[in-house]
Structure formats: C-alpha cells, structure tokens
C-alpha atoms as a PDB file:
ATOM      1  CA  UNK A   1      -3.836  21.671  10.562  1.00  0.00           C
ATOM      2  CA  UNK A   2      -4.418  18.559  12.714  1.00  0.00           C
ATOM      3  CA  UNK A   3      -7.506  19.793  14.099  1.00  0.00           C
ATOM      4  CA  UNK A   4      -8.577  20.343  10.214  1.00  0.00           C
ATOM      5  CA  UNK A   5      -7.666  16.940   9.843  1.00  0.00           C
ATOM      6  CA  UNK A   6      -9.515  15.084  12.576  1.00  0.00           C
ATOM      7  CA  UNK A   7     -13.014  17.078  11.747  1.00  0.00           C
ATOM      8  CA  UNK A   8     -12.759  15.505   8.344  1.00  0.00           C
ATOM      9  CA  UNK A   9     -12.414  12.364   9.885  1.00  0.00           C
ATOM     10  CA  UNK A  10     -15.623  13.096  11.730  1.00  0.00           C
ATOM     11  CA  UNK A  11     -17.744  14.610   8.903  1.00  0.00           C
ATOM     12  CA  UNK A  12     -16.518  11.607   6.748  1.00  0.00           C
ATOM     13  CA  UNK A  13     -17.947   9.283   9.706  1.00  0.00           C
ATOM     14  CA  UNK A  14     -21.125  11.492  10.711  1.00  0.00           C
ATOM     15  CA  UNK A  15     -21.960  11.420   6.916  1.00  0.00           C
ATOM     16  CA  UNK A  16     -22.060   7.850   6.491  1.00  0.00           C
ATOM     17  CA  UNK A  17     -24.027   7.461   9.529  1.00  0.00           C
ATOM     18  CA  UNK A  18     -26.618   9.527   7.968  1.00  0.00           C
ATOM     19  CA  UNK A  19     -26.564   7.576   5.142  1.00  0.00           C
ATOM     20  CA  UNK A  20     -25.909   3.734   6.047  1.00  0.00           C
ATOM     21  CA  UNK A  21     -26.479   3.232   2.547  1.00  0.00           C
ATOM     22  CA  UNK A  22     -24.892  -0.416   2.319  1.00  0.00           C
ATOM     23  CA  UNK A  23     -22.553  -2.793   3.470  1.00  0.00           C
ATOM     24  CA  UNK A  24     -19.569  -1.232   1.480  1.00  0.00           C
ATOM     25  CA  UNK A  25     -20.570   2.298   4.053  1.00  0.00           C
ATOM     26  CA  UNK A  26     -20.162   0.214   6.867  1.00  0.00           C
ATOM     27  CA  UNK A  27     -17.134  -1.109   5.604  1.00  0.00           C
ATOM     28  CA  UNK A  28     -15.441   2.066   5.038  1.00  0.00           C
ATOM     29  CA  UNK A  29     -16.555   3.868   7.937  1.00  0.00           C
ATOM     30  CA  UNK A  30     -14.356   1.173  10.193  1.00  0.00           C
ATOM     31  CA  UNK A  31     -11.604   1.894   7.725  1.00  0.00           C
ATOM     32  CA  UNK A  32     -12.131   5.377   8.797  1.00  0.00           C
ATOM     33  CA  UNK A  33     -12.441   4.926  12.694  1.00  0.00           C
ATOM     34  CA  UNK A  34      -9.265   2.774  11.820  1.00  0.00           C
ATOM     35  CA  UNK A  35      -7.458   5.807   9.882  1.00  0.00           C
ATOM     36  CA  UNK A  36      -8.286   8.175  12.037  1.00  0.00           C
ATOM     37  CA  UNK A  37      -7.087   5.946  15.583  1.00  0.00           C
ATOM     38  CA  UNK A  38      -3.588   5.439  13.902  1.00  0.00           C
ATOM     39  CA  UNK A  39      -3.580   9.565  12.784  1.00  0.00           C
ATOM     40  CA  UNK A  40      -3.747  10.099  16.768  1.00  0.00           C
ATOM     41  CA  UNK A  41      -1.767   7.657  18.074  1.00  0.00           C
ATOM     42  CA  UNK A  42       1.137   9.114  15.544  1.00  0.00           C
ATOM     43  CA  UNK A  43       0.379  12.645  16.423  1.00  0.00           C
ATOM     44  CA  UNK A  44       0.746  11.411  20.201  1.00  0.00           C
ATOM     45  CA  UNK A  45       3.836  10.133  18.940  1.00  0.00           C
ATOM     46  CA  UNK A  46       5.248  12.968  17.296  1.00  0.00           C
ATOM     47  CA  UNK A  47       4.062  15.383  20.120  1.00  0.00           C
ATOM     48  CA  UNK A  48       6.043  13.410  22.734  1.00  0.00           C
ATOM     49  CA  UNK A  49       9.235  13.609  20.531  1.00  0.00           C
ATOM     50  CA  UNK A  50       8.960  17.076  19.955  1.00  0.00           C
ATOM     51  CA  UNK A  51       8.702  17.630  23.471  1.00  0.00           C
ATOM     52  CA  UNK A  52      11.715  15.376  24.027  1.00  0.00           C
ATOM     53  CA  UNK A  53      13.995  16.930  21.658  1.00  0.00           C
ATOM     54  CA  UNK A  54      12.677  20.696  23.622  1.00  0.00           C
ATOM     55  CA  UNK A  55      13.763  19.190  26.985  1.00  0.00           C
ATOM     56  CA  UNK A  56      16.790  17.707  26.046  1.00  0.00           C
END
C-alpha cells in the first residue's frame, strides 16, 4: 500500500512537469515534493518502531 502511495506521489509530480501550466502548478508540485518527504520520513518512523517493538 505504501508503494501505491509513493507512485501517486510521482505521477502527481511527473504530470505537472509535463504540464507547467502556471504558477499555481509550480506551487503545488512543492506542496507535493513537501507531502510526499514528510509521508517517508513517517514511514521511516513507523518502520523503526515496528522493528523496536519485534526486538524488544
């Protein structure tokens, strides 16, 4: 399901590229980048705590 949901991220971005249609693109494309940097810094997150509560 994360996989799923980091391709979407990149067709979303890829998309826009193609169309660089105006500023408000531009705009929402870094909101993207943005969205989809704090998505994998949380799954890192969550991945390290699962394999925390496995350990211990």
């Amino acid at each position: 399901m994360f996989s799923m949901i980091e391709d979407d991220f990149d067709q979303y971005i890829k998309e826009l590229n193609e169309k660089k249609s105006s500023d408000f693109s531009e705009k929402f494309q870094n909101l993207l980048l943005f969205i989809k940097e704090k998505y994998l810094e949380d799954l890192k997150i969550s991945n390290e705590n699962i394999g925390k509560e496995k350990k211990g």
